[in-house]
C-alpha atoms as a PDB file:
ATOM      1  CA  UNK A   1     168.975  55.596  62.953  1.00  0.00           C
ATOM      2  CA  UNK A   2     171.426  52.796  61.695  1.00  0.00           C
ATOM      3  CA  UNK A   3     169.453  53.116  58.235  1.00  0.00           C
ATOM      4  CA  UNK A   4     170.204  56.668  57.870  1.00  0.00           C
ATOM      5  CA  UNK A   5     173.919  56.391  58.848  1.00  0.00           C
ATOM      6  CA  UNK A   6     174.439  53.278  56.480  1.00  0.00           C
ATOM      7  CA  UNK A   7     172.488  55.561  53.990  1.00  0.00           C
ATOM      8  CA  UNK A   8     175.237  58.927  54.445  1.00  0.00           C
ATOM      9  CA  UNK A   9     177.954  55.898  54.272  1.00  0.00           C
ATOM     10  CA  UNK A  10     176.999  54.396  50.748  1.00  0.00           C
ATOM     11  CA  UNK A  11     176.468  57.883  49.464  1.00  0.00           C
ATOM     12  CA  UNK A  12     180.075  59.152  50.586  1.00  0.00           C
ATOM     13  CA  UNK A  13     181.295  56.509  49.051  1.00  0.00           C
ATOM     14  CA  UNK A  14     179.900  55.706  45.420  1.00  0.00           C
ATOM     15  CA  UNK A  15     178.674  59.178  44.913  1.00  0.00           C
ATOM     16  CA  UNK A  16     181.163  61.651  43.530  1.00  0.00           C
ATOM     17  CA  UNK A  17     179.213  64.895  43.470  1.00  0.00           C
ATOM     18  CA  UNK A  18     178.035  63.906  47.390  1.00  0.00           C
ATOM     19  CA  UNK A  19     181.574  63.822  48.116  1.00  0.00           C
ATOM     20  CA  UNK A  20     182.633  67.193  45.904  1.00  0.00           C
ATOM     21  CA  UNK A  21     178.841  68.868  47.546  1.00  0.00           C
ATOM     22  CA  UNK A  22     179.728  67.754  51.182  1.00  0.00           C
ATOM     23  CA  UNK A  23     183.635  68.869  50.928  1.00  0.00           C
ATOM     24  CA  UNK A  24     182.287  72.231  50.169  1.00  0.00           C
ATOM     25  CA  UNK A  25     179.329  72.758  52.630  1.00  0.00           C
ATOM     26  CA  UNK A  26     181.833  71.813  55.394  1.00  0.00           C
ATOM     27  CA  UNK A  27     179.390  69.981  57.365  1.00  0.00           C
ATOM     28  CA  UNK A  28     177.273  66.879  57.091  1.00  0.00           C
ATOM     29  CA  UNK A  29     174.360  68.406  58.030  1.00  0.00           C
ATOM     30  CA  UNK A  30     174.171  71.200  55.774  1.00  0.00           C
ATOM     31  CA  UNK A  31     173.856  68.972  52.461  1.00  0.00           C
ATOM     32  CA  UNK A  32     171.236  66.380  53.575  1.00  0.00           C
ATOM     33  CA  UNK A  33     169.055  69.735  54.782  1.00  0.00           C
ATOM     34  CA  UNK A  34     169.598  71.118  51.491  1.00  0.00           C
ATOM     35  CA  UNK A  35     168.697  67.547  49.875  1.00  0.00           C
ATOM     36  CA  UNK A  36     165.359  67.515  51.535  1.00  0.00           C
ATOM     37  CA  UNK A  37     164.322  70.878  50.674  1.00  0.00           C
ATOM     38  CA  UNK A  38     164.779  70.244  46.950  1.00  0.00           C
ATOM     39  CA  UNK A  39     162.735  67.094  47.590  1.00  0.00           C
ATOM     40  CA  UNK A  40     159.858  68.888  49.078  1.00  0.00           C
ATOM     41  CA  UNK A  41     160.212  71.581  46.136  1.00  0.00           C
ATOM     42  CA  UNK A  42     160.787  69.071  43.400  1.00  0.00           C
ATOM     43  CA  UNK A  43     158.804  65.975  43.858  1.00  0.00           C
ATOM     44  CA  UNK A  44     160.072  62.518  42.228  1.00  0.00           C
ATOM     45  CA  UNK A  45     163.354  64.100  41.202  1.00  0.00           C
ATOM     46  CA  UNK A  46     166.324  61.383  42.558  1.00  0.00           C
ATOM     47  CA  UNK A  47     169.165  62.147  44.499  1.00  0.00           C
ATOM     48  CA  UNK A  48     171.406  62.344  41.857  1.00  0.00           C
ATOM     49  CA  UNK A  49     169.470  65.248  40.154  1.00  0.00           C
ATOM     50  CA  UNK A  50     168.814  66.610  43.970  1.00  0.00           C
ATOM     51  CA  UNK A  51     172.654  66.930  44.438  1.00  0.00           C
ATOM     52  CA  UNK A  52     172.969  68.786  41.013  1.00  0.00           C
ATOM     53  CA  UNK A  53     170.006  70.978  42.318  1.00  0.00           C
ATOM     54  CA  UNK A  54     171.881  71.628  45.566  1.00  0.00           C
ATOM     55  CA  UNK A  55     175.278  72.308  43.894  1.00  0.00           C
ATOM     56  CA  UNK A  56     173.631  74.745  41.438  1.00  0.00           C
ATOM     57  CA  UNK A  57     172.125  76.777  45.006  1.00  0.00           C
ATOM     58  CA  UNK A  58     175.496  77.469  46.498  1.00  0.00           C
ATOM     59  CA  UNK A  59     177.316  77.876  43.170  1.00  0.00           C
ATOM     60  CA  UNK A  60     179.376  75.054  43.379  1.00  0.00           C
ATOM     61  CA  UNK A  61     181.300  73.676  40.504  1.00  0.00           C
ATOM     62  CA  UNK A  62     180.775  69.349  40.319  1.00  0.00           C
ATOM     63  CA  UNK A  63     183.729  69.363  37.659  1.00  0.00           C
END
């Protein structure tokens, strides 16, 4: 459990499109379900490319 919150920590704070993906879904659940599904569908991708995948689902703009 700490793992994964130390995980959602780092990521809110180095990642910019994390930050632009999670201000937008509203909640923090919402992103890391929608990170996981585009694992399962796209295997070996990283989370960088996972977040681009998830921003291009609900039409959000990373710019």
């Amino acid at each position: 459990m700490m793992l994964a919150f130390y995980v959602d920590q780092i990521q809110q704070n180095s990642c910019r499109y994390f930050r632009i993906v999670l201000r937008e879904l509203k909640t923090k659940a919402k992103p890391w379900e929608s990170i996981r599904a585009v694992f399962k569908i796209l295997p070996g991708e990283n989370v960088a490319q996972a977040l681009l995948s998830v921003a291009e689902m609900y039409q959000i703009k990373l710019e």
